[in-house]
Each structure stands twice: as structure tokens, then as C-alpha cells.
C-alpha atoms as a PDB file:
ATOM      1  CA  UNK A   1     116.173 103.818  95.006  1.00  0.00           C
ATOM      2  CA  UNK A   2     116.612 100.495  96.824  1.00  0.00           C
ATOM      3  CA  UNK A   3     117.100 102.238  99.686  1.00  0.00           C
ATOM      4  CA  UNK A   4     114.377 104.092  99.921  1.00  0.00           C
ATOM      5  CA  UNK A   5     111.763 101.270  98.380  1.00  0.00           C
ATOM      6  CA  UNK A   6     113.834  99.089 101.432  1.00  0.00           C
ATOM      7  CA  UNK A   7     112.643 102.179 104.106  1.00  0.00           C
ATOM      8  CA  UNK A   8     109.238 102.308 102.480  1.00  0.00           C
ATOM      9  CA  UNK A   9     108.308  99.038 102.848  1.00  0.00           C
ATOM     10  CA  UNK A  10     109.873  98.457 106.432  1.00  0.00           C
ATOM     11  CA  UNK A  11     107.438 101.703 107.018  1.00  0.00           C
ATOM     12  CA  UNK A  12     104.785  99.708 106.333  1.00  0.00           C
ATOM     13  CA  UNK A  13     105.316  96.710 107.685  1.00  0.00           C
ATOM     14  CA  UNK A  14     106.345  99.046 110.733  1.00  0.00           C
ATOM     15  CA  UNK A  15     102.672 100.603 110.465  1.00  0.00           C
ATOM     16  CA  UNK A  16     100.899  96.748 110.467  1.00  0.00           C
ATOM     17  CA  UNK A  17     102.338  95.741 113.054  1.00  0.00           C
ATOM     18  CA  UNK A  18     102.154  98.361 115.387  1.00  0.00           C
ATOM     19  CA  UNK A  19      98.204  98.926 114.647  1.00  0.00           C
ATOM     20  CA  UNK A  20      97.426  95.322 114.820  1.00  0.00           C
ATOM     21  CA  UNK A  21      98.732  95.069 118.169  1.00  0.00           C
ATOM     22  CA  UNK A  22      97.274  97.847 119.444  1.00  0.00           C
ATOM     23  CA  UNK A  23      93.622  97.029 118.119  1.00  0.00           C
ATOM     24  CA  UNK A  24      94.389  93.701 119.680  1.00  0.00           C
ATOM     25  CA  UNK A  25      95.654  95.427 123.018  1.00  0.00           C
ATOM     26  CA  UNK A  26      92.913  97.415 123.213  1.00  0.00           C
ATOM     27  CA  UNK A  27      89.998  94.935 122.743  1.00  0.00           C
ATOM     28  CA  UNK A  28      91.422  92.977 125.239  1.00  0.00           C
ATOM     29  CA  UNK A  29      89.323  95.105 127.954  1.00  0.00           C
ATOM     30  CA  UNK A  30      86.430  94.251 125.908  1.00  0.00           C
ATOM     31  CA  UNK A  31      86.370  90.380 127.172  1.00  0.00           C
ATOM     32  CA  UNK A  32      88.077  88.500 123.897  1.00  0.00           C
ATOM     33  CA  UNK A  33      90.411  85.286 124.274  1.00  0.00           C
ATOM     34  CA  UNK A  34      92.835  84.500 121.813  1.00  0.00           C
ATOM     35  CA  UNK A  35      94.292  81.609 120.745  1.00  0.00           C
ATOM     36  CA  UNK A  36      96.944  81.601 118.234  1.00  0.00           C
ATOM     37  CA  UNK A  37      95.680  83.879 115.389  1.00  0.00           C
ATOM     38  CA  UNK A  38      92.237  83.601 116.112  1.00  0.00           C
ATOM     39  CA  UNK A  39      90.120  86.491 118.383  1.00  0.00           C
ATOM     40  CA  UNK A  40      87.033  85.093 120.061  1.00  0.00           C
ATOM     41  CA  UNK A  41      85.553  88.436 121.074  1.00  0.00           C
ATOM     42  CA  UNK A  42      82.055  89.423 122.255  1.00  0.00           C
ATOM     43  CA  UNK A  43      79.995  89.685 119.491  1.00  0.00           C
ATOM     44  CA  UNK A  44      78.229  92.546 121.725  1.00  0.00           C
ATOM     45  CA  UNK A  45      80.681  94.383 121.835  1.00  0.00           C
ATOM     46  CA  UNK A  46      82.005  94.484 118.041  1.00  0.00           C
ATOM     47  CA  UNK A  47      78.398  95.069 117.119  1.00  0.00           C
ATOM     48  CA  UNK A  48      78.982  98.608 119.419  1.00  0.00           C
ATOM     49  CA  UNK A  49      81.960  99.242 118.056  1.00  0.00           C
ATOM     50  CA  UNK A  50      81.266  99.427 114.060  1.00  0.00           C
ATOM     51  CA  UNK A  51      78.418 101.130 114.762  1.00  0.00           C
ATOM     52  CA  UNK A  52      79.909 104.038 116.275  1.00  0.00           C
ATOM     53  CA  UNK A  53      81.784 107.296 114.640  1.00  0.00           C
ATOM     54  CA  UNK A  54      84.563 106.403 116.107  1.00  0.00           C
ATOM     55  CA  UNK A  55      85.339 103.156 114.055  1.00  0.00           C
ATOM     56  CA  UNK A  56      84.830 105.569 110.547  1.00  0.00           C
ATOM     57  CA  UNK A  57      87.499 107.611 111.601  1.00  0.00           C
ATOM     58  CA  UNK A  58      89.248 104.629 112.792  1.00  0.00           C
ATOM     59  CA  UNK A  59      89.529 103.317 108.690  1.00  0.00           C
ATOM     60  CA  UNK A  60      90.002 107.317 107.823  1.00  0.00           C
ATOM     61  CA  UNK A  61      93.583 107.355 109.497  1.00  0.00           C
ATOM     62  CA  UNK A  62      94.028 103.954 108.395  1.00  0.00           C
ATOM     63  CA  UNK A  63      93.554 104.409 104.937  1.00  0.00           C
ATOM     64  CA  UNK A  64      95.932 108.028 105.154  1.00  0.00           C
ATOM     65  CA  UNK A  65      98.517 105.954 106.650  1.00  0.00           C
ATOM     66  CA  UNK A  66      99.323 103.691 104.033  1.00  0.00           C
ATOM     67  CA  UNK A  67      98.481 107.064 101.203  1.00  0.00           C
ATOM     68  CA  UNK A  68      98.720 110.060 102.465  1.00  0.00           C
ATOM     69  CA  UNK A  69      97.611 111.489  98.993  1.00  0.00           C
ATOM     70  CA  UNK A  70      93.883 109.979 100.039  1.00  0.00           C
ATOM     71  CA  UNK A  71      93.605 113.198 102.582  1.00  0.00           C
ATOM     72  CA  UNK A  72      95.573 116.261  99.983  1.00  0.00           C
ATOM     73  CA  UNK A  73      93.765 118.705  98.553  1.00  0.00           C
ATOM     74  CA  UNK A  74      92.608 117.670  94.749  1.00  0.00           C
ATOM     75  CA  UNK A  75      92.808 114.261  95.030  1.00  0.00           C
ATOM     76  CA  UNK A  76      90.135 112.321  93.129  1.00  0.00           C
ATOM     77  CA  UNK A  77      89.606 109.238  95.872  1.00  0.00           C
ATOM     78  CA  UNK A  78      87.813 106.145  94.099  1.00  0.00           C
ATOM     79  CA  UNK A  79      86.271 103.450  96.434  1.00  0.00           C
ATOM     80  CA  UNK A  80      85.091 100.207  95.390  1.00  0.00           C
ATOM     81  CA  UNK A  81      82.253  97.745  96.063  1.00  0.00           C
ATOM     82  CA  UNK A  82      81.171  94.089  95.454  1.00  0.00           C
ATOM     83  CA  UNK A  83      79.164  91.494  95.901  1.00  0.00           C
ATOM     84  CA  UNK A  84      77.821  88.411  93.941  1.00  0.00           C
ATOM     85  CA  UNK A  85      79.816  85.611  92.212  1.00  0.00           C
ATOM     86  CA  UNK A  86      82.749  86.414  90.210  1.00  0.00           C
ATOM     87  CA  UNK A  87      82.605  90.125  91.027  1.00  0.00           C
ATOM     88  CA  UNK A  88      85.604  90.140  93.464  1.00  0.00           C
ATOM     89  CA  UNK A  89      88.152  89.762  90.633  1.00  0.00           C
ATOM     90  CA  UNK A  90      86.882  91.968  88.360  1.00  0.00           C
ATOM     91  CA  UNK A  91      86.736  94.832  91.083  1.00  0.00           C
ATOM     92  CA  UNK A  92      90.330  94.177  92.403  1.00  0.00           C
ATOM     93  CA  UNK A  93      91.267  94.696  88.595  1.00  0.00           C
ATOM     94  CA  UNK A  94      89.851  97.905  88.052  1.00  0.00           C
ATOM     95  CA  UNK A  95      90.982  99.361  91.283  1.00  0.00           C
ATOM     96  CA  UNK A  96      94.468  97.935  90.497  1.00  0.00           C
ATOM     97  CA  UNK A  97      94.244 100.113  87.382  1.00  0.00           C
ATOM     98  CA  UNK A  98      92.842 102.963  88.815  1.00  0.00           C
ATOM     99  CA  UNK A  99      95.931 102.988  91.265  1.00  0.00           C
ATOM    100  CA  UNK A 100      98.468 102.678  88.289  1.00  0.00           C
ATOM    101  CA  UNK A 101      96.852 105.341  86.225  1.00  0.00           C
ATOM    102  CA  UNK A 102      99.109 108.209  85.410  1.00  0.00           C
ATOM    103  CA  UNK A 103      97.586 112.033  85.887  1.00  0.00           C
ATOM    104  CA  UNK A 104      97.729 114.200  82.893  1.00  0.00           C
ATOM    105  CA  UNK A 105      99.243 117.655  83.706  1.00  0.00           C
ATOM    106  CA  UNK A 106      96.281 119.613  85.788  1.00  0.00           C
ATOM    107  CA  UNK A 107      94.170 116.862  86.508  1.00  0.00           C
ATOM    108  CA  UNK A 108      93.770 114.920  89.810  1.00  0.00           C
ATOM    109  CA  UNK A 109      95.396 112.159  91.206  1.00  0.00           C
ATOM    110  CA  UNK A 110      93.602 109.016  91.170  1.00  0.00           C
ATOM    111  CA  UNK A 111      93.510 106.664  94.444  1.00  0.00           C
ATOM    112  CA  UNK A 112      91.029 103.540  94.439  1.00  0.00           C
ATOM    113  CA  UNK A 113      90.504 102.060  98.058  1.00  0.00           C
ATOM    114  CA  UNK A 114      88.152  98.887  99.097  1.00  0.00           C
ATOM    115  CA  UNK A 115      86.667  97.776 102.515  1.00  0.00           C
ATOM    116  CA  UNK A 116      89.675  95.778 102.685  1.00  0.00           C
ATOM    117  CA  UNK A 117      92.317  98.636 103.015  1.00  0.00           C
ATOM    118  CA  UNK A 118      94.505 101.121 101.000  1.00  0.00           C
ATOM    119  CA  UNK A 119      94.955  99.591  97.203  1.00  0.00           C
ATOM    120  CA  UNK A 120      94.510  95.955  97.053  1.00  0.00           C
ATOM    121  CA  UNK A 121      96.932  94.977  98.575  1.00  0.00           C
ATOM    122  CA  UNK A 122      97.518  96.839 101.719  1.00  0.00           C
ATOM    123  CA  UNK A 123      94.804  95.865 104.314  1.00  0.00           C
ATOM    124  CA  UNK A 124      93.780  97.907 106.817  1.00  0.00           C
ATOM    125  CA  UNK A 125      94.607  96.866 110.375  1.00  0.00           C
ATOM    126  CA  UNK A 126      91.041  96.386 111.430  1.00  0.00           C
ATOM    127  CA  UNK A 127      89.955  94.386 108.666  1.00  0.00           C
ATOM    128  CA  UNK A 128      93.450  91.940 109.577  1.00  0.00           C
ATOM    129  CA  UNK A 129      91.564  91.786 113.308  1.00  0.00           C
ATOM    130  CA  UNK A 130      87.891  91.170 111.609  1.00  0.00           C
ATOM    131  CA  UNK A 131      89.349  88.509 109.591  1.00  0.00           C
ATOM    132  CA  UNK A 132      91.090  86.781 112.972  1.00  0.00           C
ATOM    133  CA  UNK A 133      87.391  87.427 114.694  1.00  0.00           C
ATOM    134  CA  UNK A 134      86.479  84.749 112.298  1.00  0.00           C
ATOM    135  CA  UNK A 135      82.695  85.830 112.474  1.00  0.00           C
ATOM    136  CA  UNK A 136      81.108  83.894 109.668  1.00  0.00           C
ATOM    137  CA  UNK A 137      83.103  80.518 111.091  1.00  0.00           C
ATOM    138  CA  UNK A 138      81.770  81.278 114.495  1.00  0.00           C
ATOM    139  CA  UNK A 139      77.991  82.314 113.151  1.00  0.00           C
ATOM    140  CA  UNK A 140      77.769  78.589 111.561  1.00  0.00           C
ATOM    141  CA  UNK A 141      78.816  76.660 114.535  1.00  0.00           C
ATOM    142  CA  UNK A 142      77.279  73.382 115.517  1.00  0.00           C
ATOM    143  CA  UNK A 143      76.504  72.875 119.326  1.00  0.00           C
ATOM    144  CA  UNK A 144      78.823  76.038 119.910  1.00  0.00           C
ATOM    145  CA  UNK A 145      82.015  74.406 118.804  1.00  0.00           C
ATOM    146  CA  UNK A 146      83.524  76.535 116.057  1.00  0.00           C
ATOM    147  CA  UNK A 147      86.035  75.039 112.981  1.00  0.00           C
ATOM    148  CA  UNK A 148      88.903  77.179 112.289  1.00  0.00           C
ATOM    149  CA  UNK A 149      91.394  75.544 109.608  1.00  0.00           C
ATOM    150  CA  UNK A 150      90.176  72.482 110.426  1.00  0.00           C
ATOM    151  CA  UNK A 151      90.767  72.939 114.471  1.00  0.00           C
ATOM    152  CA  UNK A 152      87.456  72.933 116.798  1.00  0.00           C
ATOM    153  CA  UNK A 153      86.874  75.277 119.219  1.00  0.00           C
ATOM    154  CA  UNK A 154      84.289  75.983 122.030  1.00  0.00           C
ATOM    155  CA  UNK A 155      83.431  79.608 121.485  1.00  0.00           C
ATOM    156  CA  UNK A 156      83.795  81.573 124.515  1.00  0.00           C
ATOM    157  CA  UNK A 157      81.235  84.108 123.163  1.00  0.00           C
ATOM    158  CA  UNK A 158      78.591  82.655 120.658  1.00  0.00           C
ATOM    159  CA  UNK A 159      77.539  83.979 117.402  1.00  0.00           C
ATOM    160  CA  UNK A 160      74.408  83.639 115.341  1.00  0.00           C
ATOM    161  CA  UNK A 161      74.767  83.874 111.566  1.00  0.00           C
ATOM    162  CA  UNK A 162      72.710  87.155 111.726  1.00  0.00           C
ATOM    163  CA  UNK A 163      75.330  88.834 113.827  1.00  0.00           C
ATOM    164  CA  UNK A 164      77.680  88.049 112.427  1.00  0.00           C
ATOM    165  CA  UNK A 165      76.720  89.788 108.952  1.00  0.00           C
ATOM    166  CA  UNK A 166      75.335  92.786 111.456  1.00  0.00           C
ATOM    167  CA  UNK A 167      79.274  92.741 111.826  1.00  0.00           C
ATOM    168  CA  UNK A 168      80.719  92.943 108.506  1.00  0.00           C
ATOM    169  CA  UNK A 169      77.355  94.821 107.488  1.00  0.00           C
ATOM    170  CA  UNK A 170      78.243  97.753 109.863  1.00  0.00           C
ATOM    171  CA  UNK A 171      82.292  97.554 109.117  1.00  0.00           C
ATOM    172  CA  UNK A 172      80.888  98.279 105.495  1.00  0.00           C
ATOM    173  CA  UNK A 173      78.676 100.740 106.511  1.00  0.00           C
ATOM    174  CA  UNK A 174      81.751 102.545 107.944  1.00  0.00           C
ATOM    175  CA  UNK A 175      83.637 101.949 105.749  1.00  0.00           C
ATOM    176  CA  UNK A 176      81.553 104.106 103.156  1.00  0.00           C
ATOM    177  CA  UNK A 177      80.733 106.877 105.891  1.00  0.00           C
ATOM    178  CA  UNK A 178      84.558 107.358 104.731  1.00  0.00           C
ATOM    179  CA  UNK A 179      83.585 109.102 102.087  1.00  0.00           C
ATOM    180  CA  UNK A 180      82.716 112.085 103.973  1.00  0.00           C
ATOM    181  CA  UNK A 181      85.817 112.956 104.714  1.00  0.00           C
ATOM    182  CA  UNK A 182      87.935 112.022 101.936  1.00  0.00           C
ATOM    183  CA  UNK A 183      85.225 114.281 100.673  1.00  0.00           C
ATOM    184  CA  UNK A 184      86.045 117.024 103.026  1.00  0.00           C
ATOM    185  CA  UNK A 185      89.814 116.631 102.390  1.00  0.00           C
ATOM    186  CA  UNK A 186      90.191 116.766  99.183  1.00  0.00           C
ATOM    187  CA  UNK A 187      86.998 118.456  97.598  1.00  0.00           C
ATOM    188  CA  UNK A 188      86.182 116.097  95.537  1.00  0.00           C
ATOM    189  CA  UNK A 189      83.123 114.013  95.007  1.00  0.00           C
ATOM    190  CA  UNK A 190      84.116 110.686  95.675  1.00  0.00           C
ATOM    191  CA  UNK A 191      83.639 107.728  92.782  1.00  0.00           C
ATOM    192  CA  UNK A 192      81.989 105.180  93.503  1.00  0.00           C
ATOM    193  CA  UNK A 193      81.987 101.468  91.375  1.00  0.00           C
ATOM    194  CA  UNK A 194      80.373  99.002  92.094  1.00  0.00           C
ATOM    195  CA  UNK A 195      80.740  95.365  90.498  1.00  0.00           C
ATOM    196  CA  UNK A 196      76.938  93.728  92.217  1.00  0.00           C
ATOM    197  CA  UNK A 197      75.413  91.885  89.139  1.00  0.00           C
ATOM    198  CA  UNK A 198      74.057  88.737  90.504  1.00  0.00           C
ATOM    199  CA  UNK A 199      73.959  90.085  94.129  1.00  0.00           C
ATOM    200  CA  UNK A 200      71.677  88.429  96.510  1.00  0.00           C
ATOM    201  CA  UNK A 201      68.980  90.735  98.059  1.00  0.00           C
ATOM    202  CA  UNK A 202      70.008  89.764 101.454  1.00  0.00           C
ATOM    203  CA  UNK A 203      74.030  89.994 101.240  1.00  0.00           C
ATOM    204  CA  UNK A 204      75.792  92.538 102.563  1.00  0.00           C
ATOM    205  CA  UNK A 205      75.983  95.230  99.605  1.00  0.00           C
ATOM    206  CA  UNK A 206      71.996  95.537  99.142  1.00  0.00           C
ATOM    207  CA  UNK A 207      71.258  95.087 103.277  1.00  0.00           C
ATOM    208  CA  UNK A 208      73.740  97.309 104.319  1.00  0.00           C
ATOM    209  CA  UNK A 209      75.709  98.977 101.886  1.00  0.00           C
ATOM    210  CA  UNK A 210      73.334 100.499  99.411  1.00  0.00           C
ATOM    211  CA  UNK A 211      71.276 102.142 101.498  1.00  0.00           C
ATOM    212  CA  UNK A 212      74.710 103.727 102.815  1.00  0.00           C
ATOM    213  CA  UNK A 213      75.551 104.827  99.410  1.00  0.00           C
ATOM    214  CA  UNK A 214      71.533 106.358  98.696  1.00  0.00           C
ATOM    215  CA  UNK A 215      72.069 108.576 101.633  1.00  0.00           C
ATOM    216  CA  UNK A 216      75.659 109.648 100.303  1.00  0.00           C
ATOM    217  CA  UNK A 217      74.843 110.449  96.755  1.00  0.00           C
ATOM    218  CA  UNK A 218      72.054 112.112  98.192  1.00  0.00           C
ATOM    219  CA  UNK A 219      74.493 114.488 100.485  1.00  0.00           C
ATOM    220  CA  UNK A 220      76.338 115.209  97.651  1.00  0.00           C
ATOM    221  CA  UNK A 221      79.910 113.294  98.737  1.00  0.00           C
ATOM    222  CA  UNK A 222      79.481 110.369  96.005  1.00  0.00           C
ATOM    223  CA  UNK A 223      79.101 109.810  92.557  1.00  0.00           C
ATOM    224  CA  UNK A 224      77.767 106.003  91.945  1.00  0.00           C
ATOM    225  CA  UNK A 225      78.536 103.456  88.808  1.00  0.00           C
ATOM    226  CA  UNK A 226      76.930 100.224  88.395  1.00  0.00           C
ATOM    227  CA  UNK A 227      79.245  98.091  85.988  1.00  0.00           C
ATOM    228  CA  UNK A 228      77.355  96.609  83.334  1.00  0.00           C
ATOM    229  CA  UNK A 229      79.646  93.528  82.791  1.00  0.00           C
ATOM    230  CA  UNK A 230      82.499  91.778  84.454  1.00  0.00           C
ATOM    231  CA  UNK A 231      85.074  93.632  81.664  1.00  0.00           C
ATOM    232  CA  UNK A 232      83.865  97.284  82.694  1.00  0.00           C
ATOM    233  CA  UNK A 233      86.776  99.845  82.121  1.00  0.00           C
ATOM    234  CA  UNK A 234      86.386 102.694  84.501  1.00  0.00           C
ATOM    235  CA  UNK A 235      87.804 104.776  81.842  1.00  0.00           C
ATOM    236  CA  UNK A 236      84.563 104.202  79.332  1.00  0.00           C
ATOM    237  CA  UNK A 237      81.755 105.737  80.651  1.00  0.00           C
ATOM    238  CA  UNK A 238      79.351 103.644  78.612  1.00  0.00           C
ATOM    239  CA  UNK A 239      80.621 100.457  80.789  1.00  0.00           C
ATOM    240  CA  UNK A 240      78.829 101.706  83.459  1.00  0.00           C
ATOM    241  CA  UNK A 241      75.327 102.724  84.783  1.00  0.00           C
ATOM    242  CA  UNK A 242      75.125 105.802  87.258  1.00  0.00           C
ATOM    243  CA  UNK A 243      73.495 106.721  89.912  1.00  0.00           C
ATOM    244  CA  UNK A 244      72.322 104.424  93.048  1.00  0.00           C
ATOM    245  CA  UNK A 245      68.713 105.136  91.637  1.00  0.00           C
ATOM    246  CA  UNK A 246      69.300 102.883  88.522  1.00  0.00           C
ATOM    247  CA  UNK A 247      71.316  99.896  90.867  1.00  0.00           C
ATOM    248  CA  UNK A 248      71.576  96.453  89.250  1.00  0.00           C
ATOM    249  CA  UNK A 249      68.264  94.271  90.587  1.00  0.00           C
ATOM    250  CA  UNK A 250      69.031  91.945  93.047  1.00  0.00           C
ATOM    251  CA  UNK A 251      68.305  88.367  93.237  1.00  0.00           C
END
């Protein structure tokens, strides 16, 4: 057993680095400078890139690489979404027990994912690289010098605030156009919860996300749940309020 859990994890780790470096290889044709950790690339050219087909099968394979159970047959794939103060937590905690649920003899296996990768704590190799982008740092800079950890930088390639949540708006958007074909794979509408009490109207879940998840449920490939407080058990329906129709309102 520690063998294997010893193989499993060097898999892995194996699996990191060799997508991280070649996300990084290949985005150095599209102009980016790095120094250290930190990936100054064209803002241009990111905004291209999560808004293309492409970049949703890009977090498909992803995601199967660290579970390949997210892409079998009968699998009952779970993805999660927040926004607003507080709501972070109490996501990670359900999908954390969503992911340690046992299956009962003839029913589905459970697997909870987030824009952030496979389970919570397996990120996907293109959110690692959005995270060294550093776009929010970059969209708040002050006479285009950038702080990074407390290190200023002149950005090669500036950023206004509203690209930068164009960014992470469309990586989200993605992100949930995943649901199509974990739909596909498994034949199984996909569940969808959603921790956005106290959401801001102009964040990225109401901008960018819900409308994602409207068209979805309307396809067919998603079932949405609203949780009514921060203790919502996926496990008692009455915790939760479905359907995209009957979303939380936004501040």
C-alpha cells in the first residue's frame, strides 16, 4: 500500500510538473517574460485564449488526469461555485465531502470538482499559470509598476482592472462549458452548487458565470442548487434552492 500511495503521488506530482512547463513553454511564443514565478503575459492574448474551445477541453483533460472516474460511464460529476464573503470555505467543505462520500451498491460515484482543479486540493495546471499571471496585481497597478509579494515591477504588458476579470471571467466561463462533456461521458446531468449569498452584482459568478450556467440548465447538462446558508449539506435537499431561475439576489 505504501508503495503504491508512494507511485500515486509521484504520478501526480509527475503530471504538475510536466503540464506546467509545457503551458509555460508554449505561451512563450505568445510574447510573456518571466521572472521568477511570476508570468507577465499579454493580456491580449490570454483574453483569446479562454475564450476559445480549445481552453474547455484544455481543463477537460486536466481534470481526467488527476480522476479518471470524472470521464467513466455512470459517474455522477458535481462542480462547485462561489462567490461573496465567507462562501469559499463553506464550498471547499462540501466538495471535500462530496469527494469522501461512499456509493451505495448500484448507485453512482460521486466526484466534486471547482475552477481551481480536480478535488480541492489538486489544481489544475492552468489555474497554477493564471495564478503566476498575477492578473488582479497587475490590473491595480500605479503608473504601470506592478507589486508582487512586496517586489515592484514594470509590467511589460499592462492590464486594466476590467481585463483582468474578462480573464478569470472567461477561465470560469470555461470552466463550466466543462460540463458538456463530463455530461457526454458519463450520462449524467451534472450538479451544480453554488455557495453566492452576498455576491456582488458585478463579480465574477453573476457577470460571467451565471449566465454560463442559464444556458446549461437550459441544454439540459446541469442541474443548479443555490445554498440557503453557509452550513448547507448537499445531502438535504431542503438546504438548497434549485434551479438558476430562483438564484440568490445579488448585491
Amino acid at each position: 500500500m505504501i508503495n503504491f500511495n508512494l507511485k500515486s503521488l509521484f504520478r501526480k506530482s509527475f503530471i504538475i510538473f510536466v503540464s506546467v512547463f509545457s503551458l509555460l513553454y508554449a505561451a512563450c511564443g505568445n510574447n510573456i517574460n518571466i521572472a521568477g514565478t511570476n508570468i507577465f503575459t499579454n493580456p491580449a492574448n490570454k483574453i483569446s485564449d479562454t475564450a476559445s474551445d480549445a481552453f474547455t477541453q484544455q481543463l477537460y483533460s486536466e481534470a481526467l488526469a488527476y480522476e479518471p472516474l470524472l470521464g467513466q460511464s455512470g459517474t455522477q460529476v458535481h462542480m462547485g461555485y462561489w462567490s461573496g464573503k465567507g462562501n469559499h470555505g463553506d464550498l471547499v467543505r462540501v466538495l471535500d465531502a462530496i469527494n469522501a462520500s461512499t456509493a451505495a451498491a448500484g448507485q453512482a460515484t460521486n466526484k466534486a470538482i471547482w475552477d481551481e482543479g480536480a478535488q480541492t486540493s489538486l489544481q489544475y495546471p492552468s489555474y497554477i499559470v493564471m495564478t503566476f499571471e498575477h492578473w488582479y496585481e497587475r490590473g491595480s497597478a500605479v503608473d504601470g509598476k506592478v507589486t508582487i509579494f512586496g517586489v515592484q515591477y514594470t509590467d511589460p504588458f499592462p492590464v486594466t482592472f476590467a481585463q483582468a476579470d474578462q480573464i478569470w471571467g472567461q477561465y470560469s466561463q470555461r470552466y463550466g462549458d466543462t460540463a458538456r462533456l463530463f455530461y457526454n461521458a458519463t450520462g449524467n446531468v451534472v450538479q451544480v452548487w453554488c455557495f453566492v449569498n452576498g455576491a456582488k452584482a458585478n463579480r465574477i459568478f453573476f457577470t460571467y458565470e451565471y449566465p454560463e450556467l442559464v444556458k446549461l440548465e437550459a441544454e439540459g447538462v446541469v442541474s443548479v442548487h443555490f445554498a440557503k446558508t453557509d452550513l448547507s449539506d448537499w445531502t438535504v435537499p431542503s438546504d438548497w434552492t434549485d434551479g438558476t431561475a430562483n438564484a440568490p439576489t445579488p448585491l
